[in-house]
N, C-alpha and C. Protein backbone atom coordinates (compact mmCIF):
# COMPACT_ATOMS: atom_id res chain seq x y z
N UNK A 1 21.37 48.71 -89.47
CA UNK A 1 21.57 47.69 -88.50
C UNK A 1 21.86 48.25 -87.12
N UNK A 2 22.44 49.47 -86.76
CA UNK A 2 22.62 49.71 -86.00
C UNK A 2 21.74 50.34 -85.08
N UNK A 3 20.07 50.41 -85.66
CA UNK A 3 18.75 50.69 -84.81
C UNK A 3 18.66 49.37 -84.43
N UNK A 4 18.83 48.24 -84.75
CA UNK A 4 18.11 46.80 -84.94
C UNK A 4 19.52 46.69 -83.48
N UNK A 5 20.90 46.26 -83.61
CA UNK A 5 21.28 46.03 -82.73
C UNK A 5 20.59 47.17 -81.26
N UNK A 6 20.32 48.40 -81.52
CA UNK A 6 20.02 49.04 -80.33
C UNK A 6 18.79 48.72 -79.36
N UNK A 7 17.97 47.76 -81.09
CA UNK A 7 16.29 47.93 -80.41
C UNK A 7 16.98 45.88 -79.69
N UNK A 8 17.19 45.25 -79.98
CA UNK A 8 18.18 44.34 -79.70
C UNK A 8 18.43 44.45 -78.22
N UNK A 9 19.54 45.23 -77.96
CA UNK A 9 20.09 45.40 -76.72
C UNK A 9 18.60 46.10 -75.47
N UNK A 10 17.87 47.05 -76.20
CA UNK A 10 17.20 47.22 -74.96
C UNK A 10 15.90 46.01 -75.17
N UNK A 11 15.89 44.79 -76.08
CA UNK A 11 14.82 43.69 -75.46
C UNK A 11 15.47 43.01 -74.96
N UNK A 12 16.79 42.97 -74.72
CA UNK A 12 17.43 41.88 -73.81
C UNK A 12 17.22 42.77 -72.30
N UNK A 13 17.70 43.95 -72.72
CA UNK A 13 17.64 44.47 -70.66
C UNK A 13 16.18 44.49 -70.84
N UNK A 14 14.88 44.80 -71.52
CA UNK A 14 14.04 44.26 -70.74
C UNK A 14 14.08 42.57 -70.31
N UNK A 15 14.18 42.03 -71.11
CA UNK A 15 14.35 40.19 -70.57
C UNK A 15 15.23 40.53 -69.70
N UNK A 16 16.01 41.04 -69.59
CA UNK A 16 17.09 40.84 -68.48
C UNK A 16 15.96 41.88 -66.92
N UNK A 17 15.78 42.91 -67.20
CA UNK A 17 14.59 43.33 -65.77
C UNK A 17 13.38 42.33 -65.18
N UNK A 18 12.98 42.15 -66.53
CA UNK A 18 11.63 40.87 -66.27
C UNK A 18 12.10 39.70 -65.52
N UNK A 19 13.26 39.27 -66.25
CA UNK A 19 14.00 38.38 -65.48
C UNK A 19 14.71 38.51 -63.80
N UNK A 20 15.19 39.85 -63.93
CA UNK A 20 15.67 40.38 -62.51
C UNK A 20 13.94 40.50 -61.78
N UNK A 21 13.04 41.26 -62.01
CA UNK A 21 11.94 41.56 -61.56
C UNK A 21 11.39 40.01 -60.89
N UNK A 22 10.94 38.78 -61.69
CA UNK A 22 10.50 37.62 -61.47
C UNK A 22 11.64 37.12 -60.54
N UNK A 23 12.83 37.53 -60.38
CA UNK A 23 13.47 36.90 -59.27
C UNK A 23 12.92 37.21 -57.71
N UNK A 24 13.12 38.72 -57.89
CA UNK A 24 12.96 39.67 -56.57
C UNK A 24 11.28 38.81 -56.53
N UNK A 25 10.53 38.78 -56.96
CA UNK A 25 9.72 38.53 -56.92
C UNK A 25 8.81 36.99 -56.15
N UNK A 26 9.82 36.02 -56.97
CA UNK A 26 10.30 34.64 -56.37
C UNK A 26 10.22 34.86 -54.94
N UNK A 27 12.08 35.98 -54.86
CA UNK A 27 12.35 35.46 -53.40
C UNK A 27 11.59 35.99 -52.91
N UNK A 28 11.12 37.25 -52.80
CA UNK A 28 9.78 38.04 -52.08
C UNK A 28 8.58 37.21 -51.71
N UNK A 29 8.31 36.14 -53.02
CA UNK A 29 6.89 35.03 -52.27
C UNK A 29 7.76 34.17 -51.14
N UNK A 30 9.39 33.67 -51.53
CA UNK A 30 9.88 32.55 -51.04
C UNK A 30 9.83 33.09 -48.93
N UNK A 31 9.99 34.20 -48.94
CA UNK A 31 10.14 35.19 -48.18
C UNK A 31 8.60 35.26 -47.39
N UNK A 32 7.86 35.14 -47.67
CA UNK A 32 6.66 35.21 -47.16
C UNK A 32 6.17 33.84 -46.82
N UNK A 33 6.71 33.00 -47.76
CA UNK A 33 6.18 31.53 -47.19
C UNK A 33 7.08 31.40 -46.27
N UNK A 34 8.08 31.83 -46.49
CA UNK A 34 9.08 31.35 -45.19
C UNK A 34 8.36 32.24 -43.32
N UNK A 35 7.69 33.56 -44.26
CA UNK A 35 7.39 33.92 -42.80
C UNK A 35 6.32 33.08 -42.33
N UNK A 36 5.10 32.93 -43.46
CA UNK A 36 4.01 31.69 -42.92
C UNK A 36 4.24 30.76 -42.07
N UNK A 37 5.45 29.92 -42.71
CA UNK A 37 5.73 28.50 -42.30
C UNK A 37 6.39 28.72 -40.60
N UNK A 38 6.86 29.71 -40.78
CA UNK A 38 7.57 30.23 -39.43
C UNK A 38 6.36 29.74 -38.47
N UNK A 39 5.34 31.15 -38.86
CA UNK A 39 4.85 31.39 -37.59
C UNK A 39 3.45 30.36 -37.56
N UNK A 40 3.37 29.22 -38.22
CA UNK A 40 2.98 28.06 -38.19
C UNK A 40 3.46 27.13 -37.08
N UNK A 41 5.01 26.94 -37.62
CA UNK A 41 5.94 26.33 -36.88
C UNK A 41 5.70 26.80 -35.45
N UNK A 42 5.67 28.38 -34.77
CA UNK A 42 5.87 28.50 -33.98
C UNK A 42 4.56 28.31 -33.36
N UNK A 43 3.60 28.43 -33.67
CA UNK A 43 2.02 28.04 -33.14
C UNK A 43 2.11 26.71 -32.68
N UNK A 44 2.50 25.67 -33.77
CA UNK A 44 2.80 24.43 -33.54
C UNK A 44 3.27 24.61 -32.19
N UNK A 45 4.78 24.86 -32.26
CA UNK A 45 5.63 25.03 -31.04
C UNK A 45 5.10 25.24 -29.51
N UNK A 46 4.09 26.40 -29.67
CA UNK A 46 3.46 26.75 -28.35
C UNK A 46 2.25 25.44 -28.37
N UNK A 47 1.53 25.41 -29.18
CA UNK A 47 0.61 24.20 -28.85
C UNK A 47 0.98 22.83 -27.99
N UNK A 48 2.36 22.31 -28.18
CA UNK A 48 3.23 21.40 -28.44
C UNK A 48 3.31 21.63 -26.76
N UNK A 49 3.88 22.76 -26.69
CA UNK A 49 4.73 22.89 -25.31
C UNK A 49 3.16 23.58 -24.42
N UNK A 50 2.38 23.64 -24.68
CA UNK A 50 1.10 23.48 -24.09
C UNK A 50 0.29 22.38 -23.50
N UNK A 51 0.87 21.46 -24.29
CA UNK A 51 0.15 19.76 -24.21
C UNK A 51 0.92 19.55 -23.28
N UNK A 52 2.33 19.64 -23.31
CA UNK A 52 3.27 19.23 -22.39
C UNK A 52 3.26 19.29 -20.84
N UNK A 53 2.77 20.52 -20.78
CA UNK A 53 2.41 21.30 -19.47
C UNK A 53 1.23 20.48 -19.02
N UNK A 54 0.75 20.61 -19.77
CA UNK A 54 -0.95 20.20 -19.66
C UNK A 54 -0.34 18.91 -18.94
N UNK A 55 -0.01 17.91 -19.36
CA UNK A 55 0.42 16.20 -19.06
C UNK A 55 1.24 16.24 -18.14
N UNK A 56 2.04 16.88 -18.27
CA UNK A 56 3.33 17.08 -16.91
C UNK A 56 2.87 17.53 -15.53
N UNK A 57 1.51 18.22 -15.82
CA UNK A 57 0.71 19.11 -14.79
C UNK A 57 -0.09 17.89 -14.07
N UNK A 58 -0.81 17.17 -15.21
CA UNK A 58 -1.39 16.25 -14.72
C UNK A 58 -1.00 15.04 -13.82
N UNK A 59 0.14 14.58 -14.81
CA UNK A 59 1.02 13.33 -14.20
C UNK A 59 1.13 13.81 -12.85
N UNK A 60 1.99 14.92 -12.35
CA UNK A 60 2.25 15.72 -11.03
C UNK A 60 1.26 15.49 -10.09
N UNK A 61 -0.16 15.43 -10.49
CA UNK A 61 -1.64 15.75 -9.64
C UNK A 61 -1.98 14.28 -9.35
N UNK A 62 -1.47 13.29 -10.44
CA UNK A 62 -2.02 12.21 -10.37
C UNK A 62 -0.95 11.17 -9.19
N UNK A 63 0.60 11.92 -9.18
CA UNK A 63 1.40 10.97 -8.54
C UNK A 63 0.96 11.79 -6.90
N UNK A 64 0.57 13.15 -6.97
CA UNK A 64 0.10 13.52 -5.63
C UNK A 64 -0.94 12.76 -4.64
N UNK A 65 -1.52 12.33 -5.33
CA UNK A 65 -3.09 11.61 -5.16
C UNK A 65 -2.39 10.11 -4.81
N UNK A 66 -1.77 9.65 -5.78
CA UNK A 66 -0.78 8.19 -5.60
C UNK A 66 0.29 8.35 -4.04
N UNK A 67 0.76 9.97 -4.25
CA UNK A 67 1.21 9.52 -2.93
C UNK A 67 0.30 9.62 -1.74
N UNK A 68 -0.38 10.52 -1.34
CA UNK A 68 -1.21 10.78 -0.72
C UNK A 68 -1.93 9.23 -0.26
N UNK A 69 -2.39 8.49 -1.55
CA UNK A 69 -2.85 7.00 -0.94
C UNK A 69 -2.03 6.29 -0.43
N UNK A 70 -0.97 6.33 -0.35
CA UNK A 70 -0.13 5.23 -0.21
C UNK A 70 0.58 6.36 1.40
N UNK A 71 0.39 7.09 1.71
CA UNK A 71 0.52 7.53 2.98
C UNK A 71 -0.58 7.60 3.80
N UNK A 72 -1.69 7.64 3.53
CA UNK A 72 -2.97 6.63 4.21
C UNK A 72 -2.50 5.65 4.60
N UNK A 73 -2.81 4.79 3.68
CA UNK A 73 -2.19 3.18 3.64
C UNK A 73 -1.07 3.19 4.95
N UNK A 74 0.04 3.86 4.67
CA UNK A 74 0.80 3.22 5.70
C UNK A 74 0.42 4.37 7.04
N UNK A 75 -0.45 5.05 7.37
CA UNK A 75 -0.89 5.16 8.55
C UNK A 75 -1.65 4.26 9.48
N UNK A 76 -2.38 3.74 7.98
CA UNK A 76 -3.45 2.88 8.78
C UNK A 76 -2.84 1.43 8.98
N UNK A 77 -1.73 1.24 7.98
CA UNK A 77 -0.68 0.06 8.48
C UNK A 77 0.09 0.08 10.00
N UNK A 78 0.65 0.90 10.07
CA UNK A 78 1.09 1.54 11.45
C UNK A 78 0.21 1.42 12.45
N UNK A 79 -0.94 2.15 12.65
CA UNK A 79 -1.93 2.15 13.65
C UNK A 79 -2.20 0.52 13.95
N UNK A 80 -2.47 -0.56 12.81
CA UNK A 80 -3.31 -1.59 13.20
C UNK A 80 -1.82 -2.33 13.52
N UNK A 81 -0.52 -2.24 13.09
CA UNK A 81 0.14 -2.84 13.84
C UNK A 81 0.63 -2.50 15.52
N UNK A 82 0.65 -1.35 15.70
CA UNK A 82 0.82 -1.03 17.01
C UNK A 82 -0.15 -1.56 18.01
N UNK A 83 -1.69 -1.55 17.36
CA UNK A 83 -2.81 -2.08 17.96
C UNK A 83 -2.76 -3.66 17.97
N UNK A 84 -1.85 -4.42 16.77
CA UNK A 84 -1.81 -5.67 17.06
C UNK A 84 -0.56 -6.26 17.79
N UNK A 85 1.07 -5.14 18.29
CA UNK A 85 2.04 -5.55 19.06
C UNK A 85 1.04 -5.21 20.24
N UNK A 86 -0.19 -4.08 20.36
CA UNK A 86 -0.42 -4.29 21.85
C UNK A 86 -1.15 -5.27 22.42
N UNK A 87 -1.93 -5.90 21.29
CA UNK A 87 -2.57 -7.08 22.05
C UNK A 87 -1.56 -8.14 22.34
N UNK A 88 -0.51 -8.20 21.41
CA UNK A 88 0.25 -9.15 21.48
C UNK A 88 1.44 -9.13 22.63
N UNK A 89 1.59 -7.99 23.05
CA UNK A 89 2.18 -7.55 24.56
C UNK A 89 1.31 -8.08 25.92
N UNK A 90 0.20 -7.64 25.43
CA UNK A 90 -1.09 -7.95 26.84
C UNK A 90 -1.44 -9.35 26.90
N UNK A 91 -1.47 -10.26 25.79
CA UNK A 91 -1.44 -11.53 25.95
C UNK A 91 -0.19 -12.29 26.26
N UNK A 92 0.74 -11.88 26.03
CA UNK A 92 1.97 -12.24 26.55
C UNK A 92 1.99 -11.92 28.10
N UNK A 93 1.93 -10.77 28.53
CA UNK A 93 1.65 -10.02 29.48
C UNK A 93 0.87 -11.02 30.76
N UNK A 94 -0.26 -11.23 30.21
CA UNK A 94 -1.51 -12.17 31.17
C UNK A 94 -0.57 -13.95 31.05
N UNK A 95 -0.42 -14.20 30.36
CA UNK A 95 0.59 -15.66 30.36
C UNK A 95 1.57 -15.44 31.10
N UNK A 96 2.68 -14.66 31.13
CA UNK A 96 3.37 -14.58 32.14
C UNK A 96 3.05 -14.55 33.73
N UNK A 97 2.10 -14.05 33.53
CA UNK A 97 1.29 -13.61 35.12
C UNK A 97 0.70 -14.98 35.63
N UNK A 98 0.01 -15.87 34.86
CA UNK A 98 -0.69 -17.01 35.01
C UNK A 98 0.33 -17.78 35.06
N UNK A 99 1.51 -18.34 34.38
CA UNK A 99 2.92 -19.01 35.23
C UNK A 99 3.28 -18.68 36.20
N UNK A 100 3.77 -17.15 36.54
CA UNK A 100 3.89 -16.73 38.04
C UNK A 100 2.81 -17.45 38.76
N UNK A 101 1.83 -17.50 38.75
CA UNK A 101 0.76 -17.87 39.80
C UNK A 101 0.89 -19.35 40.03
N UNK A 102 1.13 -20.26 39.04
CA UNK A 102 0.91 -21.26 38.71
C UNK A 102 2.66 -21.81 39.33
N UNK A 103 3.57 -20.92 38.67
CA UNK A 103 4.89 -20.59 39.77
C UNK A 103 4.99 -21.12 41.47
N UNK A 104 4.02 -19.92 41.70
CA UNK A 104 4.65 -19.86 43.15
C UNK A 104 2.88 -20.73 44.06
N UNK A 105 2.22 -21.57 43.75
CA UNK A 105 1.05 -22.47 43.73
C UNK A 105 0.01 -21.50 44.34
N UNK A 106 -0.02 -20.45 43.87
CA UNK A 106 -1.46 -19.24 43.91
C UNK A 106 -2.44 -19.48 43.19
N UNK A 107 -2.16 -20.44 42.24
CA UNK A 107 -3.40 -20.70 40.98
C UNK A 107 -3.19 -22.22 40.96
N UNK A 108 -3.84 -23.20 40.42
CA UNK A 108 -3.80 -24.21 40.10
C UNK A 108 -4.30 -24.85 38.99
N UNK A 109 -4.22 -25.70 38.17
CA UNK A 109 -4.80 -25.76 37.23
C UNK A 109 -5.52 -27.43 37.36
N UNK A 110 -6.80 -27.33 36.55
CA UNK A 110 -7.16 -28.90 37.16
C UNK A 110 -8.28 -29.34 36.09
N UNK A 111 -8.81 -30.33 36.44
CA UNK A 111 -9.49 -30.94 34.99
C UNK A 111 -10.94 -31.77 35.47
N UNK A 112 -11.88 -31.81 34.52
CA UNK A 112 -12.84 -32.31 35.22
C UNK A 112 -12.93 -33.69 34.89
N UNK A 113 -13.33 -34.90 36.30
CA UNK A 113 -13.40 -35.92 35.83
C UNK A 113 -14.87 -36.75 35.56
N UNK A 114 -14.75 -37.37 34.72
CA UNK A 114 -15.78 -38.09 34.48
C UNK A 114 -16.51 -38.98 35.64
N UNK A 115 -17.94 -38.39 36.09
CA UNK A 115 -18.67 -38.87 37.08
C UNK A 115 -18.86 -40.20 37.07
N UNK A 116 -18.82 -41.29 35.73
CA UNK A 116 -19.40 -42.46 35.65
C UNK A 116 -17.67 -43.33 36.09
N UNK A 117 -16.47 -42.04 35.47
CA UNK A 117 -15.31 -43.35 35.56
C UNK A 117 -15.25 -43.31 36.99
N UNK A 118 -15.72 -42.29 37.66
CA UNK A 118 -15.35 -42.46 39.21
C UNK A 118 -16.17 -43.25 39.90
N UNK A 119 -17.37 -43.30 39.64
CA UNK A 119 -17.70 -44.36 40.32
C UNK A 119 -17.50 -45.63 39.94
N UNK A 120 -16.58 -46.21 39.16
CA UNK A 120 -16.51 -47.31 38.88
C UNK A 120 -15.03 -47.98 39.02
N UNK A 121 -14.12 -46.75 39.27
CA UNK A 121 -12.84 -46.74 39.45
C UNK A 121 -12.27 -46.46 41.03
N UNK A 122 -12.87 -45.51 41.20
CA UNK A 122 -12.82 -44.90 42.60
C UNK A 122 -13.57 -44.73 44.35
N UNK A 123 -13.14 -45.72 44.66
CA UNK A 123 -14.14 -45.28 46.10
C UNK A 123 -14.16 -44.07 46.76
N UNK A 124 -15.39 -43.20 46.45
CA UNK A 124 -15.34 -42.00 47.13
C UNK A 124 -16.34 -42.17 48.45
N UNK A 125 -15.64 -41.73 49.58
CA UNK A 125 -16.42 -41.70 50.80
C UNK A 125 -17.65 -40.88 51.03
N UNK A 126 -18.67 -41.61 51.24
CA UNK A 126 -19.94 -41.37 51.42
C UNK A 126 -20.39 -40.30 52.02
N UNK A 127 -19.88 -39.85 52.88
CA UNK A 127 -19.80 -38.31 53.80
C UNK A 127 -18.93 -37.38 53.79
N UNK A 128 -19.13 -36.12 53.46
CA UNK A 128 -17.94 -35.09 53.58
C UNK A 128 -17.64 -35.13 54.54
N UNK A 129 -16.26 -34.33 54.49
CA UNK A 129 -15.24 -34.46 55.47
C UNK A 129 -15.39 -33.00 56.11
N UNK A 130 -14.62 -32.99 56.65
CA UNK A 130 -15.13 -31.72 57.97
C UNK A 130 -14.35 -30.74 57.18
N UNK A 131 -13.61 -30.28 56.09
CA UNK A 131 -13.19 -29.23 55.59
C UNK A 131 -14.14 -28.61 54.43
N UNK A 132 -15.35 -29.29 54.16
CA UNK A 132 -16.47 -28.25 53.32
C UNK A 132 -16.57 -28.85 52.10
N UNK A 133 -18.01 -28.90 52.11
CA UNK A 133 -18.73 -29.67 51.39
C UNK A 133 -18.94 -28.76 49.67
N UNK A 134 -18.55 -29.45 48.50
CA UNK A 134 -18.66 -29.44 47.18
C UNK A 134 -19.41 -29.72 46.79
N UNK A 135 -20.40 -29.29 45.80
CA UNK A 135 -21.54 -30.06 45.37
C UNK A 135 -21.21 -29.75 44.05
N UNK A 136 -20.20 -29.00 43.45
CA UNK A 136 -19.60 -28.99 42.15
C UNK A 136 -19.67 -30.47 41.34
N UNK A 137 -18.54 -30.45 40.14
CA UNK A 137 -18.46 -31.79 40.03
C UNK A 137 -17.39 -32.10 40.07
N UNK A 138 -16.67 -33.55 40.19
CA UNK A 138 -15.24 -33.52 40.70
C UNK A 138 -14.21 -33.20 39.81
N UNK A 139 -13.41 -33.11 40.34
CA UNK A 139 -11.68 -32.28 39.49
C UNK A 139 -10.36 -32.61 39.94
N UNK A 140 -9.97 -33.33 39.24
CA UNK A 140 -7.96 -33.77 39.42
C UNK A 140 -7.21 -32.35 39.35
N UNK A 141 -6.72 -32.16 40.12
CA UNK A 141 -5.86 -30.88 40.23
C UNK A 141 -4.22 -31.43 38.88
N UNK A 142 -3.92 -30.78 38.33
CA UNK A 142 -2.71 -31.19 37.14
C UNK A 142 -1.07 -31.07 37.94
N UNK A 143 -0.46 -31.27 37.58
CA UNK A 143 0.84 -31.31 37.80
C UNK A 143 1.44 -30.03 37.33
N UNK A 144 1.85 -28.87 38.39
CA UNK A 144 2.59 -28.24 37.94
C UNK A 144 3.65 -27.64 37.24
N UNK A 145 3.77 -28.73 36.50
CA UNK A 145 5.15 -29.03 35.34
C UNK A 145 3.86 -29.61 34.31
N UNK A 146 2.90 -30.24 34.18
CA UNK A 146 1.89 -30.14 33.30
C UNK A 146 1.45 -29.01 32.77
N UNK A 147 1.03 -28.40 33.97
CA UNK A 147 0.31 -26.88 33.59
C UNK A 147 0.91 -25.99 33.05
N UNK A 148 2.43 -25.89 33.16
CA UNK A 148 3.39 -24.65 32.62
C UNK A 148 3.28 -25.19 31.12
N UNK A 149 3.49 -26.62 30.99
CA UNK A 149 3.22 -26.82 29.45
C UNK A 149 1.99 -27.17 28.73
N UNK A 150 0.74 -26.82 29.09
CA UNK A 150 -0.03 -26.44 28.81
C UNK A 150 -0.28 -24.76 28.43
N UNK A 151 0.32 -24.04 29.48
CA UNK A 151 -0.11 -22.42 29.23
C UNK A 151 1.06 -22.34 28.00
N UNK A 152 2.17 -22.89 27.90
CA UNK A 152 2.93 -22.43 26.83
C UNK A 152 2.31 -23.18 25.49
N UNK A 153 1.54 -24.32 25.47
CA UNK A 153 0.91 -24.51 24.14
C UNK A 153 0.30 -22.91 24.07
N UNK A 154 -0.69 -23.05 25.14
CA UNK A 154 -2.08 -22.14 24.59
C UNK A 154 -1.44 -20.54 24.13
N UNK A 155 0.02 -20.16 25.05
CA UNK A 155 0.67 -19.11 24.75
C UNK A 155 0.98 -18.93 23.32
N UNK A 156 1.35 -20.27 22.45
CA UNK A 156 1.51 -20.30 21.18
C UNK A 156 0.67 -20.06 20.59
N UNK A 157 -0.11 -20.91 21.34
CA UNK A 157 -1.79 -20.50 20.01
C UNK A 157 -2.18 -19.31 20.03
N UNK A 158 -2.16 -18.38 21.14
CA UNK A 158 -2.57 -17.19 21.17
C UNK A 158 -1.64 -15.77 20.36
N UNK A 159 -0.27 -16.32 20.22
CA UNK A 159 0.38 -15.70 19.56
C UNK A 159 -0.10 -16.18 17.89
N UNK A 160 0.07 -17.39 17.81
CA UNK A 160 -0.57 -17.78 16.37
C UNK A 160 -1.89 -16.99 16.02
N UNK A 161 -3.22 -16.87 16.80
CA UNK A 161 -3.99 -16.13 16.18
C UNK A 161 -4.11 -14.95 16.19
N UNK A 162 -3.24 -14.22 17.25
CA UNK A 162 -3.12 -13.03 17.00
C UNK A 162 -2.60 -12.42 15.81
N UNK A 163 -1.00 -13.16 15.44
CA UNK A 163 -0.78 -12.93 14.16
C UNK A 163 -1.75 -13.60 12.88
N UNK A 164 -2.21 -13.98 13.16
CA UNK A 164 -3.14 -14.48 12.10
C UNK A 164 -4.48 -13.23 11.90
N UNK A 165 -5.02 -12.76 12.82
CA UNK A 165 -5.61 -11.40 12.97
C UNK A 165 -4.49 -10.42 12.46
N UNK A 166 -3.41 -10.13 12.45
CA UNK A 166 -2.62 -8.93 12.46
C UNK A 166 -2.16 -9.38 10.64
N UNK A 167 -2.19 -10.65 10.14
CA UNK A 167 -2.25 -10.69 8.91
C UNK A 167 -3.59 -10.22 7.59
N UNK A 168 -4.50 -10.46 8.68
CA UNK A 168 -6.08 -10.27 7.94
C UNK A 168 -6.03 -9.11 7.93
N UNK A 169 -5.88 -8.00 9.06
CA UNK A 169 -6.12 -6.81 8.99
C UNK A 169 -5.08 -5.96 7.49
N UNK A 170 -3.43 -6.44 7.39
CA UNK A 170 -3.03 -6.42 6.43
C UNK A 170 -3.66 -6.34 5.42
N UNK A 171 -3.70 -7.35 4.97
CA UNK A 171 -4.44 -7.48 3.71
C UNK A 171 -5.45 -6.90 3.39
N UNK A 172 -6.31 -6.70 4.69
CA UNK A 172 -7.62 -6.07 4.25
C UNK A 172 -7.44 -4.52 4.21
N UNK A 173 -6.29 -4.01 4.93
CA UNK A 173 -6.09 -2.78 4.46
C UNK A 173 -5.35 -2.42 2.87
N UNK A 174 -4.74 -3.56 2.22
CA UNK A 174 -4.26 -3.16 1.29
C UNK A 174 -4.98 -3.61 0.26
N UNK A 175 -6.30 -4.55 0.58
CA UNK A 175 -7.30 -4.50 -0.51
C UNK A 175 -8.28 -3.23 -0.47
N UNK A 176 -8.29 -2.35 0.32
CA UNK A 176 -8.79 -0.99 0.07
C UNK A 176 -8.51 -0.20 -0.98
């Protein structure tokens, strides 16, 4: 019995090496998948942080371009408003000047009358008068307190379509 326990003891240390052997062995594959999966992972990783760049690069190019339009835009907003306070200065400008005149009685303002109501309303004398002959057609000169409120309608209106021009141009620059 005592060959049988010996032959015994060395098939257990082999089961017991085979057994140690299939471990080392285990972890040795576990060990290699782990390096695979690694440098999977890390491919992933750079791919990942490649895309990123890539999009972050882009977004960057695309908000450049976004700003870039939108600083057009407000150049050409700028320009057409300065171009529309200057008309709107110079028409202000010429109205003021035409009250002055109309002011101090350098200008006059007057209206044309109807040839048929005058002869039927009005006796006009048959011969000019010694201060010079008209062959125009006739005209009521207005009331100088008429005329100032007349140029301030038309002053309105002219401010009205100017801004009404200075709105079109708006828009039409920002439908570009």
């Amino acid at each position: 019995m005592p060959a049988f326990g010996l032959m015994s003891w060395r098939m257990i240390g082999v089961v017991l090496l085979v057994a140690v052997l299939a471990g080392v062995a285990a972890a040795l594959a576990w060990q290699v998948q782990d390096w695979r999966f690694g440098r999977q992972l890390a491919e992933q990783a750079r791919l990942h942080a490649q895309a990123l760049s890539q999009l972050s690069e882009a977004t960057a190019t695309q908000q450049r371009a976004e700003q870039a339009r939108r600083q057009a835009l407000e150049q050409r907003l700028s320009a057409s408003e300065q171009t529309h306070y200057r008309v709107l200065s110079d028409a202000q400008r010429d109205q003021d000047r035409l009250r002055d005149r109309l002011a101090t009685a350098d200008v006059r303002l007057s209206v044309l009358l109807d040839a048929s109501d005058l002869a039927a309303n009005c006796a006009m004398p048959a011969a000019t008068g010694a201060g010079g002959v008209d062959h125009g057609t006739a005209r009521a000169r207005l009331d100088p307190a008429h005329a100032q409120r007349i140029i301030g309608i038309t002053d309105a209106g002219d401010r009205g379509l100017i801004a009404l021009q200075a709105c079109q141009a708006y828009v039409k620059a920002l439908a570009r």
